[in-house]
Protein backbone atom coordinates (compact mmCIF):
# COMPACT_ATOMS: atom_id res chain seq x y z
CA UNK A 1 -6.20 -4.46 -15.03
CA UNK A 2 -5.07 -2.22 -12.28
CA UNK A 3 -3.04 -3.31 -9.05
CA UNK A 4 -1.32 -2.09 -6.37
CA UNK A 5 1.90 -1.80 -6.13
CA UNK A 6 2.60 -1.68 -10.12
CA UNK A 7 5.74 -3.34 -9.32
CA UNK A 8 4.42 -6.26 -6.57
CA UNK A 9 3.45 -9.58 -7.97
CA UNK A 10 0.26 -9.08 -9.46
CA UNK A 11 2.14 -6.83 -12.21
CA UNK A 12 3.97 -10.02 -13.20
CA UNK A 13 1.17 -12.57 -12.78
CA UNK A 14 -0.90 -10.30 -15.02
CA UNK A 15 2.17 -10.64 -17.55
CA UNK A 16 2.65 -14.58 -16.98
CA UNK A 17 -1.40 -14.83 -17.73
CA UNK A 18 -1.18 -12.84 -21.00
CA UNK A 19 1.96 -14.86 -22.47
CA UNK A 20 0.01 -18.34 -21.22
CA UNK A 21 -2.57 -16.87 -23.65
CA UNK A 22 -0.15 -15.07 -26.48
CA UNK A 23 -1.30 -11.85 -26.09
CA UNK A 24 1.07 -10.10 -24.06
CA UNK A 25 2.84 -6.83 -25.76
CA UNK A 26 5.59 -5.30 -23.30
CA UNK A 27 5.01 -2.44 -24.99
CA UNK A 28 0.99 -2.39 -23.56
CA UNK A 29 1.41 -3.41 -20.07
CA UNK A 30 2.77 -0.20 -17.60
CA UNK A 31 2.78 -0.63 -13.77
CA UNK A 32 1.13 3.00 -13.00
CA UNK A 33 3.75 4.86 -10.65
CA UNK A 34 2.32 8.26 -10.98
CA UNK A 35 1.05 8.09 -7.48
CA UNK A 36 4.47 8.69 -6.44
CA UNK A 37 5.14 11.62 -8.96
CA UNK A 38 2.06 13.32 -7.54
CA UNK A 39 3.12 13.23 -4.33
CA UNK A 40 6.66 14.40 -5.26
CA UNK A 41 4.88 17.37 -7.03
CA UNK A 42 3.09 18.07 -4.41
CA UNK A 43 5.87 18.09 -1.74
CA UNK A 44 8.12 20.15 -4.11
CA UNK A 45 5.54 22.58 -4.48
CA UNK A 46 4.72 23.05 -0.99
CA UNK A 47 8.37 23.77 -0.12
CA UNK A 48 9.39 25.63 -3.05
CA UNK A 49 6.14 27.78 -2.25
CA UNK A 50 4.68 26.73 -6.19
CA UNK A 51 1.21 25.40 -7.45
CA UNK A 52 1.98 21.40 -7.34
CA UNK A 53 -0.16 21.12 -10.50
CA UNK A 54 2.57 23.42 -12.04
CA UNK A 55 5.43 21.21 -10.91
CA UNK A 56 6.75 18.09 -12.73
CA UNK A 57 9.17 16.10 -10.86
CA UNK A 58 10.01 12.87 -12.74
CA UNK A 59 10.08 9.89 -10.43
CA UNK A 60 12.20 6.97 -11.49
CA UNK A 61 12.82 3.18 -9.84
CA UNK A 62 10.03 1.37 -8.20
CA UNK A 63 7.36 1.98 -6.12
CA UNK A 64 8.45 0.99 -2.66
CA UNK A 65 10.67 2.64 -0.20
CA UNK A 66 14.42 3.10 -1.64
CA UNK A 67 12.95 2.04 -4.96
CA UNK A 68 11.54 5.40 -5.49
CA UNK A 69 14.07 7.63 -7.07
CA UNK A 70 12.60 11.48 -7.80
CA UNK A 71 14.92 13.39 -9.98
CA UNK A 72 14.63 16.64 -8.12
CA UNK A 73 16.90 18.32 -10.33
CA UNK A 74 15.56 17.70 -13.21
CA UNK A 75 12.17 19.22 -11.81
CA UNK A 76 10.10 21.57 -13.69
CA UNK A 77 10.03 24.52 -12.51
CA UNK A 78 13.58 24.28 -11.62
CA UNK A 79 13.95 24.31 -7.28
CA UNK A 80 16.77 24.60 -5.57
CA UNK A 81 17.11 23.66 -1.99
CA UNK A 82 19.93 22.77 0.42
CA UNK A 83 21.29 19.22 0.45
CA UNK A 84 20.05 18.12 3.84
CA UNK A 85 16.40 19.37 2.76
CA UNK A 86 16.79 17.36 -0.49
CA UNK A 87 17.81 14.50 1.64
CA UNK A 88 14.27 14.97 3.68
CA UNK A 89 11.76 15.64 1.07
CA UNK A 90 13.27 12.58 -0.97
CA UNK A 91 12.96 10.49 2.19
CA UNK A 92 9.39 11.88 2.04
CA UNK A 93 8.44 11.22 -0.90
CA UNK A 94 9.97 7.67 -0.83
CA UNK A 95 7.63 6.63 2.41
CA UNK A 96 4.70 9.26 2.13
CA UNK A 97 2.97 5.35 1.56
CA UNK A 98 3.66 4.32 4.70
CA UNK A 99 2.82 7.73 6.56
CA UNK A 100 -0.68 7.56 4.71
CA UNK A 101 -0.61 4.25 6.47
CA UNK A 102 0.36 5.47 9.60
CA UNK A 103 -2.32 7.70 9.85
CA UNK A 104 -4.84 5.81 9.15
CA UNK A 105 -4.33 3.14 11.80
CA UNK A 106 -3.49 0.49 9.88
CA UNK A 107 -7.16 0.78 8.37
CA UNK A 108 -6.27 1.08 4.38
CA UNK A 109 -3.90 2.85 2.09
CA UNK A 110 -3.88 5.72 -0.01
CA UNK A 111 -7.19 4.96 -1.87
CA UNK A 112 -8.17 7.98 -3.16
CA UNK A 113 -4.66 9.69 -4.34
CA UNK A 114 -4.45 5.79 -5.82
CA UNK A 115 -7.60 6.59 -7.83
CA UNK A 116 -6.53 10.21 -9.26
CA UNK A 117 -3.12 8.40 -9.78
CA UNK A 118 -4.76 5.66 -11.98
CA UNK A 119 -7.25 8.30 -13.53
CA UNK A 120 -4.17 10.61 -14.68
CA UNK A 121 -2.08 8.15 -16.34
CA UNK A 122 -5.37 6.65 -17.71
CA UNK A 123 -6.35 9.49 -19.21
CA UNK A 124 -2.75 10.72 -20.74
CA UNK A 125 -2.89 7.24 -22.44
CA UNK A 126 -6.03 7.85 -23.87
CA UNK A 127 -5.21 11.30 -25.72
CA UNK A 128 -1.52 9.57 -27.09
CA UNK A 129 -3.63 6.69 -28.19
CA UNK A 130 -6.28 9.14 -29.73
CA UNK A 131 -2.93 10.95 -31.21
CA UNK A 132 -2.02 13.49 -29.24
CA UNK A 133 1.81 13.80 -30.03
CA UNK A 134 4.55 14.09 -27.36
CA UNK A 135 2.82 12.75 -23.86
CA UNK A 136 4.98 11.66 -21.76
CA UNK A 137 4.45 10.46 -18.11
CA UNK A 138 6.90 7.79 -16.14
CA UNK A 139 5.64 4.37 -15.35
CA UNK A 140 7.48 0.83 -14.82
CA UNK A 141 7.69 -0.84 -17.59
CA UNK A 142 10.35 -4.34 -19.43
CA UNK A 143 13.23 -2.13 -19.75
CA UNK A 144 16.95 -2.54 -20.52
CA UNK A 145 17.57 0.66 -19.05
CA UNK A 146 19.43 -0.54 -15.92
CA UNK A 147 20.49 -3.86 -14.92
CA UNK A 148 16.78 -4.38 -13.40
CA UNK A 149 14.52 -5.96 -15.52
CA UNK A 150 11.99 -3.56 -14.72
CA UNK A 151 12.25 0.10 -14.38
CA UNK A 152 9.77 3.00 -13.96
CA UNK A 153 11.62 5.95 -16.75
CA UNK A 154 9.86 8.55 -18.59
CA UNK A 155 8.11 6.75 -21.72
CA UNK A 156 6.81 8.58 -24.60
CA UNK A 157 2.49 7.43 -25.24
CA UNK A 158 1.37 6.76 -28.39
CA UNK A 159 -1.19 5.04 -30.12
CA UNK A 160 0.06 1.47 -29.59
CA UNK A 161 0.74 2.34 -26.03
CA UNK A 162 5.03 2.61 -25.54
CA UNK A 163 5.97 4.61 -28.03
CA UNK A 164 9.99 5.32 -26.94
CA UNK A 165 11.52 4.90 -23.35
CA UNK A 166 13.16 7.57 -23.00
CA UNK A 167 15.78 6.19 -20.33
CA UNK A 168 17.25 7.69 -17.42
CA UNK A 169 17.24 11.70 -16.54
CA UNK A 170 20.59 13.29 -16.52
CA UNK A 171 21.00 12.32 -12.35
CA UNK A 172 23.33 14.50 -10.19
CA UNK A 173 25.41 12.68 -7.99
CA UNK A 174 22.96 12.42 -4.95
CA UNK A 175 20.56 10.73 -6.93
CA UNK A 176 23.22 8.53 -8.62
CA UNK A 177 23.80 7.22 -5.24
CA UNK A 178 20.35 6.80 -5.01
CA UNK A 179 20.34 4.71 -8.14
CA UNK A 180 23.05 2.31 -6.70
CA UNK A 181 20.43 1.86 -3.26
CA UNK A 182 17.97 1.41 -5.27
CA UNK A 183 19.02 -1.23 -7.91
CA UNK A 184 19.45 -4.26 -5.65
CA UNK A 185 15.57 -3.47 -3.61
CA UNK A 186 14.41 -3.41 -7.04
CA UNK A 187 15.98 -6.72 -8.65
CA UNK A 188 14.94 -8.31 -5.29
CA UNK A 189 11.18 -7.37 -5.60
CA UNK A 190 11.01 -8.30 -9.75
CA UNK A 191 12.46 -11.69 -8.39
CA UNK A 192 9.59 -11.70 -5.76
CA UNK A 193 7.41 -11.02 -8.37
CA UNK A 194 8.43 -13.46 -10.48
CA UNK A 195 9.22 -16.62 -8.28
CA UNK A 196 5.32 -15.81 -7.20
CA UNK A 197 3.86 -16.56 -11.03
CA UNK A 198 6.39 -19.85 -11.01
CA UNK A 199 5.24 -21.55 -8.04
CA UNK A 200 1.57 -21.21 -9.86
């Protein structure tokens, strides 16, 4: 199943189904957030004048607004930019959604970047499961983590789909802050999410 936003309610209602029917595994069920990664690639790459598809940001949180937390200094290639542009491009990156919106008049979403999002974690899925060692993309996942329920990390793939969470990304102190934003959006949209499947 595949829904938009990974973290909105039809990420838990999917979960509340499978229980209901005793076939939910935690460690099987991701809410896709690579959307915002690629867009955080591709912004970093634009201003740090590098090939996007060479860039690897890693993109932490949720997938709305303050919720989405990219570790710019943990990027790969390493970047370095002034604070105040770091402030902008993560403000970027955190409502590119809404300027997609924007510019389309209110007339749909992101439905194509959506697709290639879906497509890429899809298919690094597919070569862990097929054994491919070491794959590792960031999605939102039952995590312990932080004190959200919920949280998007980088997760190592394997064959029975989470392998190992690997937790938070060393964070400077900018994106510490951004953590502390963050944390109460987030527990307030899981407990959106999940006062949704209870009223069913």
């Amino acid at each position: 199943m595949a829904s938009s936003p990974p973290d909105g309610p039809l990420r838990y209602n999917g979960c509340a189904e499978m229980k209901v029917a005793g076939v939910l595994d935690v460690k099987r069920v991701f809410g896709v957030s690579t959307l915002d990664i690629v867009r955080a690639n591709t912004f970093i790459g634009e201003a740090a004048g590098v090939d996007p598809q060479k860039v690897n940001v890693p993109v932490i949180g949720g997938h709305s607004g303050v919720t989405i937390i990219p570790v710019l200094s943990q990027a790969t290639p390493s970047v370095s930019f002034p604070q105040d542009k770091i402030a902008a491009l993560t403000e970027r990156i955190q409502e590119a959604g809404t300027e997609v919106v924007k510019a389309k008049a209110g007339a749909g979403s992101a439905t194509l970047s959506m697709a290639y999002a879906g497509a890429r974690f899809a298919l690094a899925l597919a070569r862990a499961m097929k054994g491919e060692q070491n794959v590792v993309e960031c999605a939102y996942v039952r995590s312990d983590v932080t004190e959200a329920k919920y949280f998007s990390t980088p997760l190592v793939l394997g064959k029975n789909g989470l392998e190992k969470n690997l937790g938070l990304p060393k964070l400077n102190a900018f994106e510490q802050e951004l953590l502390k934003k963050a944390l109460p959006e987030l527990k307030k949209n899981i407990q959106k999410g999940e006062d949704f499947v209870n009223k069913k």
